[in-house]
N, C-alpha and C. Protein backbone atom coordinates (compact mmCIF):
# COMPACT_ATOMS: atom_id res chain seq x y z
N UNK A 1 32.73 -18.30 -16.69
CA UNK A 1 33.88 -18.75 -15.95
C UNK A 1 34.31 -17.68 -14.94
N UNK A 2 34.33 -16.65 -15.26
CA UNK A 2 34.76 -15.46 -14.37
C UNK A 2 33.88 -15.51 -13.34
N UNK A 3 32.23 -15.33 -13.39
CA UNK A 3 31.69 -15.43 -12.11
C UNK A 3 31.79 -16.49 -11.51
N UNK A 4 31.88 -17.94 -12.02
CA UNK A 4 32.10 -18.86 -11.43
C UNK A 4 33.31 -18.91 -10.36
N UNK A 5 34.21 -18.33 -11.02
CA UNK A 5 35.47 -18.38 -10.00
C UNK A 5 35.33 -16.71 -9.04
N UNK A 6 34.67 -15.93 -8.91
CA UNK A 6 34.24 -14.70 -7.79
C UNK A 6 33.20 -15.63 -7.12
N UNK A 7 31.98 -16.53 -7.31
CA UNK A 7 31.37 -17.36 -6.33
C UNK A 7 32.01 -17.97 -5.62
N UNK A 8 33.15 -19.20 -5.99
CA UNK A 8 34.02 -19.82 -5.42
C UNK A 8 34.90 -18.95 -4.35
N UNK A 9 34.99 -17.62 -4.82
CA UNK A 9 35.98 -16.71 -3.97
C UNK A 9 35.15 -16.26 -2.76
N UNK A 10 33.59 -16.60 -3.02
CA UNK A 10 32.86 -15.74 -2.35
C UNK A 10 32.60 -14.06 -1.98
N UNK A 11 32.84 -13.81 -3.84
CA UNK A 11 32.65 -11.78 -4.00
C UNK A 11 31.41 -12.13 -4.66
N UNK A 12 30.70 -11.28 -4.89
CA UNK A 12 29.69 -11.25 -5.39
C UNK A 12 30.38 -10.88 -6.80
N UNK A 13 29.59 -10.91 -7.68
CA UNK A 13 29.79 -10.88 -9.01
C UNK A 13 29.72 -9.07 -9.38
N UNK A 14 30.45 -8.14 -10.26
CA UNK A 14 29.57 -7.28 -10.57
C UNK A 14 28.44 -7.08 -11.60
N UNK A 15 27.73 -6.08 -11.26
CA UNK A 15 27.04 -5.37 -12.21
C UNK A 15 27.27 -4.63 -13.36
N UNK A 16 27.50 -5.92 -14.39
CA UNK A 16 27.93 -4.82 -15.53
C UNK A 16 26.55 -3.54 -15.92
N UNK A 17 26.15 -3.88 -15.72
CA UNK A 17 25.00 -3.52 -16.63
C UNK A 17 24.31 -1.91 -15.24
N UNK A 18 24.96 -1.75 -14.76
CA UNK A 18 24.43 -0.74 -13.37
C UNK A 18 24.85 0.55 -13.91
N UNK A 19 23.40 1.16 -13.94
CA UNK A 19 23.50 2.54 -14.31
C UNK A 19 24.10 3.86 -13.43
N UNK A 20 24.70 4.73 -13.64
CA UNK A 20 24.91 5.55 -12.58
C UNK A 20 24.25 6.52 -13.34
N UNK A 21 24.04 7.62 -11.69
CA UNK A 21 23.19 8.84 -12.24
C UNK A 21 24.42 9.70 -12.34
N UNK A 22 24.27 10.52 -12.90
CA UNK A 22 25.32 12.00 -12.07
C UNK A 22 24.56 12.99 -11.38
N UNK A 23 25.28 13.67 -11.06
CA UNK A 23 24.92 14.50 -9.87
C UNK A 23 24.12 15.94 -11.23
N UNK A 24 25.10 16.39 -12.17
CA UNK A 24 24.76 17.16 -12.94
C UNK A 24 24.05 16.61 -14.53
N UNK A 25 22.50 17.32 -14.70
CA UNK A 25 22.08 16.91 -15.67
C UNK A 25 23.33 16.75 -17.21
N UNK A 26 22.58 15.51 -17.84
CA UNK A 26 23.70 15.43 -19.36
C UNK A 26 23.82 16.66 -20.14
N UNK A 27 24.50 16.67 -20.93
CA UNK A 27 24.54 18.34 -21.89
C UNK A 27 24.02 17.31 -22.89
N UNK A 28 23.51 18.33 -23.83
CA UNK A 28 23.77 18.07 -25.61
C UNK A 28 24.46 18.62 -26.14
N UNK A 29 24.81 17.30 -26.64
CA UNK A 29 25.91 17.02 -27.80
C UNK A 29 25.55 17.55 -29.48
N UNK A 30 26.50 18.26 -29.84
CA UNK A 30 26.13 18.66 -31.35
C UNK A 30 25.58 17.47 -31.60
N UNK A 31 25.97 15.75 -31.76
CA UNK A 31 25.51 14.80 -32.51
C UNK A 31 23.65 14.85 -32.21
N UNK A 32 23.33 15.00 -30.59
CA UNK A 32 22.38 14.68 -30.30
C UNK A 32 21.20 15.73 -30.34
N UNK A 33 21.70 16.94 -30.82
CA UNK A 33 21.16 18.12 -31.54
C UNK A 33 20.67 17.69 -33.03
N UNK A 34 21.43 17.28 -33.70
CA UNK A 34 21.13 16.86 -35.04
C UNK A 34 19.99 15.85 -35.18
N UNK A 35 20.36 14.82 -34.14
CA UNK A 35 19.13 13.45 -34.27
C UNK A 35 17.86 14.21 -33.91
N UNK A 36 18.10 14.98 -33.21
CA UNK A 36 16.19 15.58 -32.84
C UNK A 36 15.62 16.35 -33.82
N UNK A 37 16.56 17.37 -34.49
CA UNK A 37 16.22 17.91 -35.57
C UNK A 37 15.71 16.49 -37.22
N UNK A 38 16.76 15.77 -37.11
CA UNK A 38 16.65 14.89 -37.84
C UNK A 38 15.29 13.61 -37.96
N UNK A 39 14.92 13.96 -36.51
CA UNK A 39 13.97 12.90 -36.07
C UNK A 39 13.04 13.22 -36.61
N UNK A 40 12.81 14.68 -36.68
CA UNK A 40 11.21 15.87 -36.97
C UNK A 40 11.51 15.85 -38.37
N UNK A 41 12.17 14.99 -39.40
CA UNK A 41 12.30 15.14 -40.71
C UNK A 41 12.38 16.49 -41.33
N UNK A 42 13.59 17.59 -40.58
CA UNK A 42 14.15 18.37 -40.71
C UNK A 42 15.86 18.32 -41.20
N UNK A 43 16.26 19.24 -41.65
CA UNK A 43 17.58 19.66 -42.02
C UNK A 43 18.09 20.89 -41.28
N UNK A 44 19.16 20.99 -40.96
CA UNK A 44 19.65 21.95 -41.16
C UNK A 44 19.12 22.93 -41.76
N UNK A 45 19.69 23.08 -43.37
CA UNK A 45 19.66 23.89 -44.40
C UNK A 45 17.88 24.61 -44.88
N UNK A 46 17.09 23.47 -44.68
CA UNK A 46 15.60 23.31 -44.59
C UNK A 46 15.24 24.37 -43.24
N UNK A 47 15.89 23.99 -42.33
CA UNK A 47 14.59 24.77 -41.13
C UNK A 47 15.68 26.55 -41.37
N UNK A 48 17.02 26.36 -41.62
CA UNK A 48 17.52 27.83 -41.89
C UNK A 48 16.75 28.43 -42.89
N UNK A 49 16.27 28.03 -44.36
CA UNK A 49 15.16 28.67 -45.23
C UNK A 49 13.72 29.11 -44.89
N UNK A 50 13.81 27.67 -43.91
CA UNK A 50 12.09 28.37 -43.57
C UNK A 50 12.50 29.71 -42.74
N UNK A 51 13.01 29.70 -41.93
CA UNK A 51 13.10 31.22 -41.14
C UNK A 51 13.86 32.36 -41.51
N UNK A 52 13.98 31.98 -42.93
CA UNK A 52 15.17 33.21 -43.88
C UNK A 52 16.55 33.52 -43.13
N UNK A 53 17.13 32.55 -42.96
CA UNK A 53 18.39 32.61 -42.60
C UNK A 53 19.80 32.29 -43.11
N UNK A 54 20.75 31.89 -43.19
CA UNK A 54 21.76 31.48 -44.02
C UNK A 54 22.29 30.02 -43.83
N UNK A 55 22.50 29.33 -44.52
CA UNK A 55 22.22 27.97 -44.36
C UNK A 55 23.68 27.73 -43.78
N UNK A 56 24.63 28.30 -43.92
CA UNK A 56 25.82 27.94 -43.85
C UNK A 56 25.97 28.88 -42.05
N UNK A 57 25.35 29.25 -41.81
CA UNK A 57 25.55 30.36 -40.38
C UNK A 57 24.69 29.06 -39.35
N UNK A 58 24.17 27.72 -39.91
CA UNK A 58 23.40 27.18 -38.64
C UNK A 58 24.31 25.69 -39.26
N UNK A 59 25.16 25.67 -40.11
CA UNK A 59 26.47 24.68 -39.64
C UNK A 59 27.60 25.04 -38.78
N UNK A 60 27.65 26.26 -38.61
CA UNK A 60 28.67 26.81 -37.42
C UNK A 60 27.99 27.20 -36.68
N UNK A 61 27.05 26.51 -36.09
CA UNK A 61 26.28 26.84 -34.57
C UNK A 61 27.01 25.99 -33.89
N UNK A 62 27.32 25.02 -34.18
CA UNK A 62 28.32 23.86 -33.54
C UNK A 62 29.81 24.25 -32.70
N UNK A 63 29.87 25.39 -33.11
CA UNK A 63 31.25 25.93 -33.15
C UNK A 63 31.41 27.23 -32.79
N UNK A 64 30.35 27.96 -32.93
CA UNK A 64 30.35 29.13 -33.20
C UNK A 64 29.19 29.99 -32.17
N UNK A 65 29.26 31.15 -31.41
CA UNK A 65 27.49 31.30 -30.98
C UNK A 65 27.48 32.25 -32.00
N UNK A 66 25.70 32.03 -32.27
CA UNK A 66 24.91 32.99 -32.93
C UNK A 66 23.31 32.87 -32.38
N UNK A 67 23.70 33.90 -31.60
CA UNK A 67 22.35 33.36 -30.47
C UNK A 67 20.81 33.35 -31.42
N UNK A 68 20.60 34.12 -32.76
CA UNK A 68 19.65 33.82 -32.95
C UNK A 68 19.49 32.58 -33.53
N UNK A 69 20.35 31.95 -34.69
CA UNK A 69 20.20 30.64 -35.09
C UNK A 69 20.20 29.51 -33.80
N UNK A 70 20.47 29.94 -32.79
CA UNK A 70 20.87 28.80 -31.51
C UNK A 70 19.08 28.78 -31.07
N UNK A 71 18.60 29.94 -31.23
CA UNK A 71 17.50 30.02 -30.39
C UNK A 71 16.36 29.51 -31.39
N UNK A 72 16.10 29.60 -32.97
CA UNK A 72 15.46 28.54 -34.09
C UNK A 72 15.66 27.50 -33.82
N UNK A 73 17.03 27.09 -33.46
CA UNK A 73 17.31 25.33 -33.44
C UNK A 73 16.43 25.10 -32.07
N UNK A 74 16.40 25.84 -31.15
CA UNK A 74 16.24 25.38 -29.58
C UNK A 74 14.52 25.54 -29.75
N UNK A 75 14.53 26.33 -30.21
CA UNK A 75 12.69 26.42 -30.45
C UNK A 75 12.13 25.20 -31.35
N UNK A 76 12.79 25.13 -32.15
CA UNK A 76 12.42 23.94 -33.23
C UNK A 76 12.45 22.89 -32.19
N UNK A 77 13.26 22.44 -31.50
CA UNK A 77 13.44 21.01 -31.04
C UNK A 77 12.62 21.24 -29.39
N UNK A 78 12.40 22.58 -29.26
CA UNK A 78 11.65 22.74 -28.21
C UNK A 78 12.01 22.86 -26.69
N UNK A 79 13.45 22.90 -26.77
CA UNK A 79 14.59 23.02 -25.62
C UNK A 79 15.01 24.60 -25.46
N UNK A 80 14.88 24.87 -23.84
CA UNK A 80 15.41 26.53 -23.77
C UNK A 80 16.97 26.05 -24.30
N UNK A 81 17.08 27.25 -24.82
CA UNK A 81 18.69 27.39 -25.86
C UNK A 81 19.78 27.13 -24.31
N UNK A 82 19.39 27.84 -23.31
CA UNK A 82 20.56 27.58 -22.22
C UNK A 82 20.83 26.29 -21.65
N UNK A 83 19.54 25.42 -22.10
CA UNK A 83 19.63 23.98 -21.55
C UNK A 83 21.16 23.79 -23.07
N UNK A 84 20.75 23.47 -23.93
CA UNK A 84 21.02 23.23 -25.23
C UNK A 84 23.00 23.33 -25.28
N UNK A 85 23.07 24.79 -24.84
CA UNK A 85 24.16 25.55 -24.97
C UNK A 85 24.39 26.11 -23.28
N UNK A 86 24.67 25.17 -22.36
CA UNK A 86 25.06 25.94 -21.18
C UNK A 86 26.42 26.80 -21.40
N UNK A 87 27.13 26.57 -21.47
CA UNK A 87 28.30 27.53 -21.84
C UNK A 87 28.40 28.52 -22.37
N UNK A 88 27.84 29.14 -23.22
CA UNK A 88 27.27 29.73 -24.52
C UNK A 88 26.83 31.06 -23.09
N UNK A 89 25.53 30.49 -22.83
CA UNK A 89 24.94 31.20 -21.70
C UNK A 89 25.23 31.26 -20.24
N UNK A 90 25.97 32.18 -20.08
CA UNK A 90 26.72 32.20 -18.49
C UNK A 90 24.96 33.04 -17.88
N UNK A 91 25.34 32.47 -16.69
CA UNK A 91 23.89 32.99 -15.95
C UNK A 91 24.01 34.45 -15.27
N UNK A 92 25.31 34.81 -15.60
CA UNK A 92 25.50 36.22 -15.61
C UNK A 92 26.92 37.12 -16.04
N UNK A 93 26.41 38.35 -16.05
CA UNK A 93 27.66 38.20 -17.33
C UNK A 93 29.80 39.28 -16.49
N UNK A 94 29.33 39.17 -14.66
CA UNK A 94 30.56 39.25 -14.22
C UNK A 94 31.07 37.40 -14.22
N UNK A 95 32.23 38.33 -14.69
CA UNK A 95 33.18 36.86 -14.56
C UNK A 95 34.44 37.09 -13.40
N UNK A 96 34.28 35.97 -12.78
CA UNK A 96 35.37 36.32 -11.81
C UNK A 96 36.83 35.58 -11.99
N UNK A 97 37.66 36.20 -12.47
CA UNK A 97 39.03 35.89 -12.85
C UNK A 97 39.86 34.57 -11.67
N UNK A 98 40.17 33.67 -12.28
CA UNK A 98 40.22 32.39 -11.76
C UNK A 98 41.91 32.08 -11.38
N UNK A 99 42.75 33.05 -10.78
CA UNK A 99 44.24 32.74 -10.27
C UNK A 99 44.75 31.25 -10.28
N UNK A 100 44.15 30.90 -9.71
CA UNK A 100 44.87 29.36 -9.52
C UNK A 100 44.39 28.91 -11.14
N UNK A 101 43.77 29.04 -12.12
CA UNK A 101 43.86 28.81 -13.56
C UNK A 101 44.97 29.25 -14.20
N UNK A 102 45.04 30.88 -14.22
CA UNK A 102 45.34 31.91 -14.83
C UNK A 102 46.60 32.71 -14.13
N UNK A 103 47.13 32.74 -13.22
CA UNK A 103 48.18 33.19 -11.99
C UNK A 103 47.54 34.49 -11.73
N UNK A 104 48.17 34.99 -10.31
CA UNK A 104 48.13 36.11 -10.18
C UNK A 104 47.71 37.65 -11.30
N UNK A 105 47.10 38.35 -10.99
CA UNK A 105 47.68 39.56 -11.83
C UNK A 105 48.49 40.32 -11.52
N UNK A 106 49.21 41.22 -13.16
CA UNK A 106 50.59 41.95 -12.31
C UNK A 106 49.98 42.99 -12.05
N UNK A 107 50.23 43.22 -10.90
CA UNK A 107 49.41 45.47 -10.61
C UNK A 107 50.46 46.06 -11.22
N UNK A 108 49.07 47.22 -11.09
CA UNK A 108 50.11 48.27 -12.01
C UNK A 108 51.21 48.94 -11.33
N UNK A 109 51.55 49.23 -10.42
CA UNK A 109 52.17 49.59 -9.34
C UNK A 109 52.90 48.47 -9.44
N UNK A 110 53.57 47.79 -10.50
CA UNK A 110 54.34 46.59 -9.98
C UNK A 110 56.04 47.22 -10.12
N UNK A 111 56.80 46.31 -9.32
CA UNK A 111 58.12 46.80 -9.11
C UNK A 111 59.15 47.08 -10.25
N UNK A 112 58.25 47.01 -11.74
CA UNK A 112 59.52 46.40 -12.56
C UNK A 112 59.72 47.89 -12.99
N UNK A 113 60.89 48.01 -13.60
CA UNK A 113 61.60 49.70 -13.79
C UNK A 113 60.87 49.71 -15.43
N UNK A 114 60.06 50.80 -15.56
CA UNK A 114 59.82 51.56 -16.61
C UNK A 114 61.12 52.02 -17.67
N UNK A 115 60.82 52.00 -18.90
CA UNK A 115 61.52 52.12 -19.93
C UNK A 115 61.34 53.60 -20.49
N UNK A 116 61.46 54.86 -19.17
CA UNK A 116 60.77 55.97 -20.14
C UNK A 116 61.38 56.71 -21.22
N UNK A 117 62.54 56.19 -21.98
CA UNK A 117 63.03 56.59 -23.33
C UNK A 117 62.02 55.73 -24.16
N UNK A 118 62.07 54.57 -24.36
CA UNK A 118 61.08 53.92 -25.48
C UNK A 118 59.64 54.48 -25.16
N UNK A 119 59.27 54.88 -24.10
CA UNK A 119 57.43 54.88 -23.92
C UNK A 119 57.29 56.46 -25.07
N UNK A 120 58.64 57.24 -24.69
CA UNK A 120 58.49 58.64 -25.26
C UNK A 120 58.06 58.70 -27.12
């Protein structure tokens, strides 16, 4: 009924079904970390033993970095860890302080009057 009455209007109908790309590749998702591991009839707890690790240190990879358990999981599933974990891995390690996030900084030289009885 709906397209029937956009023909009558003379709109074309849409495309539900129309994929868009994005401009920036998808991330992975903890969920979609798990299904690949899960796919290879792996565990968690299983691939942390095989590589003598702590089983409970590669359930807070999710949450947590620990670049070597990040880099077992990423090897196991066969993904560089920075694809895996972009955030995790900044592509370098100055960061440039973001004002319009964060405001101004105060200099030190700033106008406000020193307290030099309490500093003493």
């Amino acid at each position: 009924m709906f397209q029937t009455n956009l023909k009558k209007a003379g709109v074309a109908a849409p495309a539900f079904r129309q994929e868009f790309r994005m401009s920036k590749p998808t991330t992975w998702t903890w969920k979609r970390i798990l299904w690949q591991i899960h796919e290879r009839d792996m565990t968690l707890e299983k691939l942390a033993l095989l590589n003598g690790r702590n089983p409970n240190s590669f359930r807070k990879v999710s949450r947590q970095k620990n670049t070597i358990d990040q880099q077992i999981i990423a090897d196991f599933i066969g993904v560089d860890a920075k694809v895996l974990w972009p955030d995790r891995y900044t592509s370098t390690k100055h960061r440039i302080y973001d004002s319009r996030k964060w405001g101004p900084l105060e200099s030190q030289k700033s106008d406000a009057v020193s307290d030099s009885r309490r500093a003493a």
